[in-house]
Every structure is written in C-alpha cells, then in structure tokens.
C-alpha atoms as a PDB file:
ATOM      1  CA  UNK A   1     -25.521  -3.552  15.934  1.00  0.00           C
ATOM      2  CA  UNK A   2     -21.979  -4.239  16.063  1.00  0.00           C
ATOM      3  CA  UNK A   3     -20.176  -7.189  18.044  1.00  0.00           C
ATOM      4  CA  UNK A   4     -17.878  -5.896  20.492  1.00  0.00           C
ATOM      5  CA  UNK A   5     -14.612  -6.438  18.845  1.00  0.00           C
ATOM      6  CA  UNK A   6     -16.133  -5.314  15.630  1.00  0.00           C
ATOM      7  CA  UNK A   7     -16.666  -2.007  17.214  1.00  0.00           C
ATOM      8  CA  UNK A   8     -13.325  -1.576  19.236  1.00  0.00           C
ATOM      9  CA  UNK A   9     -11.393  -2.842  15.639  1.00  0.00           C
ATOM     10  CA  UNK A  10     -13.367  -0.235  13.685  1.00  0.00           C
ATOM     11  CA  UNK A  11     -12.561   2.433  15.948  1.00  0.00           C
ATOM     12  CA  UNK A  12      -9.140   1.624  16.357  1.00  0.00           C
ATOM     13  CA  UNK A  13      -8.804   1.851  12.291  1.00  0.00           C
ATOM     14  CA  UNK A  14     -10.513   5.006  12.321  1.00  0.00           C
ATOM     15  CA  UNK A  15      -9.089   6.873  14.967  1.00  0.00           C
ATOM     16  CA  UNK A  16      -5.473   6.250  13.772  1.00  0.00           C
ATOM     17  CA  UNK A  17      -6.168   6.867  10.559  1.00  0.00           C
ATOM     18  CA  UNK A  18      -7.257  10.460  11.529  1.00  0.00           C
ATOM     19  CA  UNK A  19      -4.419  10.596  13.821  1.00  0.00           C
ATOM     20  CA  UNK A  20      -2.019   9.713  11.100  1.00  0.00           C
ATOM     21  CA  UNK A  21      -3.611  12.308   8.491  1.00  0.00           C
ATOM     22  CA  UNK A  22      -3.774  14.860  11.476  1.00  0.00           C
ATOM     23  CA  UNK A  23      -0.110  14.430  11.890  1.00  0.00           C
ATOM     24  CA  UNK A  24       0.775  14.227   8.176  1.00  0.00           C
ATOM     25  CA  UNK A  25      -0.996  17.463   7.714  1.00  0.00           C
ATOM     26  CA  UNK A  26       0.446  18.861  10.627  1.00  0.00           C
ATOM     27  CA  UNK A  27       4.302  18.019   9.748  1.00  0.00           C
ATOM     28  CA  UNK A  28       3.624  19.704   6.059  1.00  0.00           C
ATOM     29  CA  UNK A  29       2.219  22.464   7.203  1.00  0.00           C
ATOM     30  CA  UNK A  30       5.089  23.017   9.081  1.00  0.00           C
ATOM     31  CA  UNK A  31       7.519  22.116   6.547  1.00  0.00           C
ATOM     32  CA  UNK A  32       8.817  19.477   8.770  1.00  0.00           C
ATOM     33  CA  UNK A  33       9.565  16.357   7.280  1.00  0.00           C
ATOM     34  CA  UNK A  34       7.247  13.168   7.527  1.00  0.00           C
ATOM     35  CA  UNK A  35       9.740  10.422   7.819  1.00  0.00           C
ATOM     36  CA  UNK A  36      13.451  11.042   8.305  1.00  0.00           C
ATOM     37  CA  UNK A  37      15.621  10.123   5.563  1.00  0.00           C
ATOM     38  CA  UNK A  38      13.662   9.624   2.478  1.00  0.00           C
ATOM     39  CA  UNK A  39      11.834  12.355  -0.473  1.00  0.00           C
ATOM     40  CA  UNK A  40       9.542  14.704   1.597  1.00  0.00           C
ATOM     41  CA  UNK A  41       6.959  13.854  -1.407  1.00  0.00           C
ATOM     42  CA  UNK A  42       6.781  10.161  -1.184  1.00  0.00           C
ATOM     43  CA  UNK A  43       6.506  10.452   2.033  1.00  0.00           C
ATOM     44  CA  UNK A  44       3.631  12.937   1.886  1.00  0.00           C
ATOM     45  CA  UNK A  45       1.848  10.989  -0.125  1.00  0.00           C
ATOM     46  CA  UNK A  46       2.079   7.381   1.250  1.00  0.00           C
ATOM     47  CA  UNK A  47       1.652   8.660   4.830  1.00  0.00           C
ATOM     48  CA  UNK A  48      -1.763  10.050   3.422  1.00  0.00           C
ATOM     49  CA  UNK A  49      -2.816   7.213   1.365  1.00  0.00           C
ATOM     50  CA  UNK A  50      -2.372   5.195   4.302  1.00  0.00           C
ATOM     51  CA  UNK A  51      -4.223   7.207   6.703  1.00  0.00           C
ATOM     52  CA  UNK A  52      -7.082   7.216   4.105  1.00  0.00           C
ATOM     53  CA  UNK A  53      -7.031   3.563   3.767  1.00  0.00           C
ATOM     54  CA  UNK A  54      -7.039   3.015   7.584  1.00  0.00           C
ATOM     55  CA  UNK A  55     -10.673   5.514   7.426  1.00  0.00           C
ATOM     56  CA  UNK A  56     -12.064   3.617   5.007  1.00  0.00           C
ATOM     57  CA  UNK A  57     -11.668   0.163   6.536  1.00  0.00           C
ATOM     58  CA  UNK A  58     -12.954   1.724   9.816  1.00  0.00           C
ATOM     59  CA  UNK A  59     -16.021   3.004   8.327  1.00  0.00           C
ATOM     60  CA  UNK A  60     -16.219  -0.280   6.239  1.00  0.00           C
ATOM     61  CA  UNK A  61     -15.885  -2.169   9.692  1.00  0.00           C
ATOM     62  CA  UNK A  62     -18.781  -0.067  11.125  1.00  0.00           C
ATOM     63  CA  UNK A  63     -20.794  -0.286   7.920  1.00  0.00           C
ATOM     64  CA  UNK A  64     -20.951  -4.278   8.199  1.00  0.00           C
ATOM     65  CA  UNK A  65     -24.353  -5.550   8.485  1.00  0.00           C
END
C-alpha cells in the first residue's frame, strides 16, 4: 500500500496530466491555439508529450512497491 504522500503525489501527476491532454485535445479540436504566440504544431506536440509524461510518472508513483 502506498504512503500517504506517495498517493496524493501520484494522483496529483496523474490527474493533471489528463487534465492537460484533455485540454490539449480540446483546444485542437477546436482549432484554437495551445499556447499564444508560438507554431500551433510545437505546441501540439510538447503540450502532449508532457501530459503523457506527467501519466506515466503517476502510474509509476502508484506502481512503487
């Protein structure tokens, strides 16, 4: 079972990193731009690697022994 903070940190990473590729989706499927001011396709793509990387140390956090 997980220690207390273990849990609250691996929730934390996971639920924004949902929220982030919720809202990443969301924006581009609305042809709304990600981040003001730079290319739509970096953008796209680092907001998304990001949010991928924040689920995977979430469910890396929760996977600890």
């Amino acid at each position: 079972m997980e220690s207390g903070p273990a849990a609250f940190a691996g929730a934390a990473f996971t639920l924004f990193g949902a929220g982030l590729l919720l809202w990443t989706s969301l924006r581009v499927r609305l042809r709304e731009p990600v981040a003001e001011g730079t290319n739509p396709v970096v953008a796209t793509v680092l907001t998304s690697l990001f949010g991928v990387a924040f689920l995977a140390v979430g469910a890396w956090v929760f996977t600890r022994p």
